[in-house]
C-alpha atoms as a PDB file:
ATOM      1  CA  UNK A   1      25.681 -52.727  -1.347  1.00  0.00           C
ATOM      2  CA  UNK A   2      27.344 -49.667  -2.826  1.00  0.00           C
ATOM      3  CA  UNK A   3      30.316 -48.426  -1.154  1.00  0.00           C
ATOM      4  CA  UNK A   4      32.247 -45.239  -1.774  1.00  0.00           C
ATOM      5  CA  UNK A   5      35.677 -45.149   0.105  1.00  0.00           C
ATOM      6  CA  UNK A   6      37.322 -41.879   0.032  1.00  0.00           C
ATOM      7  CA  UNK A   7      41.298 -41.541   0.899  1.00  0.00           C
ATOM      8  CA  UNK A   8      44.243 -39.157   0.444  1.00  0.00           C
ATOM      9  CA  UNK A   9      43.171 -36.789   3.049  1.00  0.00           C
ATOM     10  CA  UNK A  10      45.618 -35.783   5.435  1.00  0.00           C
ATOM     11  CA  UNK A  11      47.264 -32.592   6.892  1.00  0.00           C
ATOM     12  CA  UNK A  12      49.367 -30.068   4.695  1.00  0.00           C
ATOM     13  CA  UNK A  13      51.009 -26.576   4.685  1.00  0.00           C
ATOM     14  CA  UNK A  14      49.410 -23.772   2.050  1.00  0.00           C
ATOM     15  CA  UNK A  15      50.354 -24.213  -0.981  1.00  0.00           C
ATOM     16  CA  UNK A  16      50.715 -27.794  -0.690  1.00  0.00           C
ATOM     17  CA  UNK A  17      49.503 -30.403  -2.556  1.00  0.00           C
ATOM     18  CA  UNK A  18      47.277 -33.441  -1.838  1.00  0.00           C
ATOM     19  CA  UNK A  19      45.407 -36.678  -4.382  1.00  0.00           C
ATOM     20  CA  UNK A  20      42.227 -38.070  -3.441  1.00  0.00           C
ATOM     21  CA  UNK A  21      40.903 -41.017  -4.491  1.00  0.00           C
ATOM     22  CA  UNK A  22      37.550 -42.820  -4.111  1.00  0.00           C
ATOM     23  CA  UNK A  23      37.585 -46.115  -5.038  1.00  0.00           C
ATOM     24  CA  UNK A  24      33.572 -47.152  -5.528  1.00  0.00           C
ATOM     25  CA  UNK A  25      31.970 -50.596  -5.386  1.00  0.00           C
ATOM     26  CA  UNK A  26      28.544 -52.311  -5.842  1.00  0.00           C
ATOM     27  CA  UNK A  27      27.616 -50.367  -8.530  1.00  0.00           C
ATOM     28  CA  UNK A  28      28.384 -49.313 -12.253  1.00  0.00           C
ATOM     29  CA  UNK A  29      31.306 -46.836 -11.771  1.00  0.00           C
ATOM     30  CA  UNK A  30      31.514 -46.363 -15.709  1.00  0.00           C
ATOM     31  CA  UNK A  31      28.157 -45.295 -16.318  1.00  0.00           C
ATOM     32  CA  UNK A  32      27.613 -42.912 -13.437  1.00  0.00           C
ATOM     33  CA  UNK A  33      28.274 -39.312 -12.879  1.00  0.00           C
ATOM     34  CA  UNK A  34      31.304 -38.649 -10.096  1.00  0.00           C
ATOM     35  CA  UNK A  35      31.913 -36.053  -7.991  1.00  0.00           C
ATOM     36  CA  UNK A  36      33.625 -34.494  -4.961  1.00  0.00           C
ATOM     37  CA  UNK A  37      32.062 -32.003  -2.762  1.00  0.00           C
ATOM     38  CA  UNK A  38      33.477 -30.428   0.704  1.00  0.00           C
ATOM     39  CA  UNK A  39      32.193 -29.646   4.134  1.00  0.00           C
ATOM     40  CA  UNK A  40      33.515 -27.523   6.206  1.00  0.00           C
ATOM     41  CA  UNK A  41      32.399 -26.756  10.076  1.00  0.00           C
ATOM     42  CA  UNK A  42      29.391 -24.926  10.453  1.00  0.00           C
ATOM     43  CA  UNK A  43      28.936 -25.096   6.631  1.00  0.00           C
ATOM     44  CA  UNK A  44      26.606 -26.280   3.855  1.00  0.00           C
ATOM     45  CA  UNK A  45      28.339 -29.469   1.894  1.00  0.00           C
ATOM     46  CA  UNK A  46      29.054 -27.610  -1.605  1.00  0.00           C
ATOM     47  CA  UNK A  47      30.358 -29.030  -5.031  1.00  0.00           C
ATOM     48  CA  UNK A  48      33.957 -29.076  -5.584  1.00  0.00           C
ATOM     49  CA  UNK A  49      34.353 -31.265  -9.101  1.00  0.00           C
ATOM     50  CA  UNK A  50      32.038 -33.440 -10.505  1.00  0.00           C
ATOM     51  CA  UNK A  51      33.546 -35.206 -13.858  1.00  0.00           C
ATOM     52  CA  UNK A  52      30.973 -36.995 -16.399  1.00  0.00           C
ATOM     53  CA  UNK A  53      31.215 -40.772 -17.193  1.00  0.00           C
ATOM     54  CA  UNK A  54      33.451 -40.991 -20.715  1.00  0.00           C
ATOM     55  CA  UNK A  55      35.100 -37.493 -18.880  1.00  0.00           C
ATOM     56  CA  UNK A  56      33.295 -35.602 -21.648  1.00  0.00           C
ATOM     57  CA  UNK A  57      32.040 -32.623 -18.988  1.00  0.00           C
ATOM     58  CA  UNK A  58      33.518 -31.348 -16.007  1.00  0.00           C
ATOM     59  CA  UNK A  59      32.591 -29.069 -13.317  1.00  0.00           C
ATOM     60  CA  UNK A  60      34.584 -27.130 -11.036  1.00  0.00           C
ATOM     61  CA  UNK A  61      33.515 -24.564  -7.945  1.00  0.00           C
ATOM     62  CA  UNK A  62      35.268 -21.165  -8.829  1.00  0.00           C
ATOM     63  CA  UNK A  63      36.561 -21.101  -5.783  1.00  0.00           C
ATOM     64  CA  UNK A  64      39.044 -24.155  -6.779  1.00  0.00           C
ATOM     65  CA  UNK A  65      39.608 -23.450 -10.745  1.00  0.00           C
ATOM     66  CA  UNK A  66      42.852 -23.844 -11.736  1.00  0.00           C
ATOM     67  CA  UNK A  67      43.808 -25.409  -8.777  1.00  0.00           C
ATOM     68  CA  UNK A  68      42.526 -29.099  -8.223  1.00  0.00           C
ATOM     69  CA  UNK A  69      41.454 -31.234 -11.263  1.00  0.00           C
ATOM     70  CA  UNK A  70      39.217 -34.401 -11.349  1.00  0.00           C
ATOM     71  CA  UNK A  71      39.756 -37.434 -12.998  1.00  0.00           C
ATOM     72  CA  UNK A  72      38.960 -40.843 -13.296  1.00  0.00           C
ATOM     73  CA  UNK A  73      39.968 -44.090 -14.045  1.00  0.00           C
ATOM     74  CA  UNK A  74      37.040 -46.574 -15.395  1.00  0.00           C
ATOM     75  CA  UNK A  75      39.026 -49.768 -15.284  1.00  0.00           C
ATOM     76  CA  UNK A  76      40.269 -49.337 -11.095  1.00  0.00           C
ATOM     77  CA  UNK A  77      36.415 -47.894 -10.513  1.00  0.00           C
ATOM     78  CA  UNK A  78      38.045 -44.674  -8.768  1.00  0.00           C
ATOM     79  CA  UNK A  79      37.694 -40.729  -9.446  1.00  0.00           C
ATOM     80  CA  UNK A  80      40.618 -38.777  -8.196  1.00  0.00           C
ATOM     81  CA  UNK A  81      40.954 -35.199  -7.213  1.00  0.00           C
ATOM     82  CA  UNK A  82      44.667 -33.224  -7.697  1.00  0.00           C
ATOM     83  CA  UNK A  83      44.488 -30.494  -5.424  1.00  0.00           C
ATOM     84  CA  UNK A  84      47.290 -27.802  -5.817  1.00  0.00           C
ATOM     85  CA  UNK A  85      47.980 -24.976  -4.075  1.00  0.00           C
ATOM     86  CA  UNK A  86      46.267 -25.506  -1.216  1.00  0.00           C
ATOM     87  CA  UNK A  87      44.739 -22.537   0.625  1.00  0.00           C
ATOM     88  CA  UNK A  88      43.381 -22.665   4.473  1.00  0.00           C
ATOM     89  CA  UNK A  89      39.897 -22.023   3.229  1.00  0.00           C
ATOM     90  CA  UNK A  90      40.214 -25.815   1.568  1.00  0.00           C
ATOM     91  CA  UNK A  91      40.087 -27.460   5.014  1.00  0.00           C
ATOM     92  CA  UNK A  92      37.112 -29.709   5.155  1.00  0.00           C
ATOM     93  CA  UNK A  93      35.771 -33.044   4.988  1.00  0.00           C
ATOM     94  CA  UNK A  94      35.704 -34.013   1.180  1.00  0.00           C
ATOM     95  CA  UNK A  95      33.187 -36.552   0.354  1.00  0.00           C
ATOM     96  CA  UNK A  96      33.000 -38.648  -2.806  1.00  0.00           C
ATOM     97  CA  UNK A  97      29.353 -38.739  -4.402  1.00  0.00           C
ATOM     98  CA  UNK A  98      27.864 -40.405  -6.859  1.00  0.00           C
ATOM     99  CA  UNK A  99      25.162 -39.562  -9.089  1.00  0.00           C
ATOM    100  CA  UNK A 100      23.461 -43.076 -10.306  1.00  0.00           C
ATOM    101  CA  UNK A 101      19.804 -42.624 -12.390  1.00  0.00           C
ATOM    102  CA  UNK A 102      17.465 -43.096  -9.385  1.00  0.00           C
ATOM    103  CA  UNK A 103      19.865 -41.976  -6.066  1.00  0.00           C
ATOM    104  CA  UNK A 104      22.787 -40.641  -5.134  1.00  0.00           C
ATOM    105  CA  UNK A 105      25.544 -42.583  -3.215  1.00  0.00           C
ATOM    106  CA  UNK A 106      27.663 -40.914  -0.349  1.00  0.00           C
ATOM    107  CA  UNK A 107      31.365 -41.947   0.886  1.00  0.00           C
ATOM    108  CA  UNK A 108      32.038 -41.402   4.464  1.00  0.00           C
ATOM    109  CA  UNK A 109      34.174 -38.286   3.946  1.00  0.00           C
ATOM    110  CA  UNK A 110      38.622 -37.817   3.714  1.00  0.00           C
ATOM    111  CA  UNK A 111      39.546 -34.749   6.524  1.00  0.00           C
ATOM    112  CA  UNK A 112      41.993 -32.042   4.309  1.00  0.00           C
ATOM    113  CA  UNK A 113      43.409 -29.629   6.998  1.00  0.00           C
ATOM    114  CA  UNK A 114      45.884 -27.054   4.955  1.00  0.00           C
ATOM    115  CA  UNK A 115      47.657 -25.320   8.030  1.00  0.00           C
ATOM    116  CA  UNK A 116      51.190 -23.886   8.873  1.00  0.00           C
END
């Protein structure tokens, strides 16, 4: 019954600039633990951002610090991720996750492909 749906992907030039949104349902976005992690081909899935339910504690991937920022918004139910300054090394799928007590919950993945 939960559903994580991920958009915003898309293609852009480096040093472009894309939002994300996931937009969750089934479940008690407030009190859960977001994130966004990345996949790219031939890779392991890795966390990008994960942002804590009152937004007290956030994480970031050095590889992305200073560059995208993760946020939420309780009352729509949906975590969003800035990206700026987009480098080719961001293209991948990004998939919304997340973290409940007893399981994690998965989206189905946004393609970013940041290309000239």
């Amino acid at each position: 019954q939960v559903a994580l749906v991920e958009s915003g992907g898309g293609l852009v030039q480096p040093g472009g600039s894309l939002r994300l949104a996931c937009a969750a349902s089934g479940i008690g976005f407030s009190a859960n633990t977001m994130g966004w992690y990345r996949q790219a081909p031939g890779k392991e899935r890795e966390l990008v951002a994960s942002i804590s339910t009152r937004t007290t504690f956030t994480v970031y991937a050095d590889s992305v610090k200073g560059r995208f920022t993760i946020s939420r918004n309780n009352a729509k139910n949906t975590v969003y991720l800035q990206m700026n300054n987009l480098k080719p090394e961001d293209t991948a799928v990004y998939y919304c996750n997340l973290e409940a007590s007893t399981a994690l919950y998965w989206g189905e993945g946004t393609l970013v492909t940041v290309s000239s």
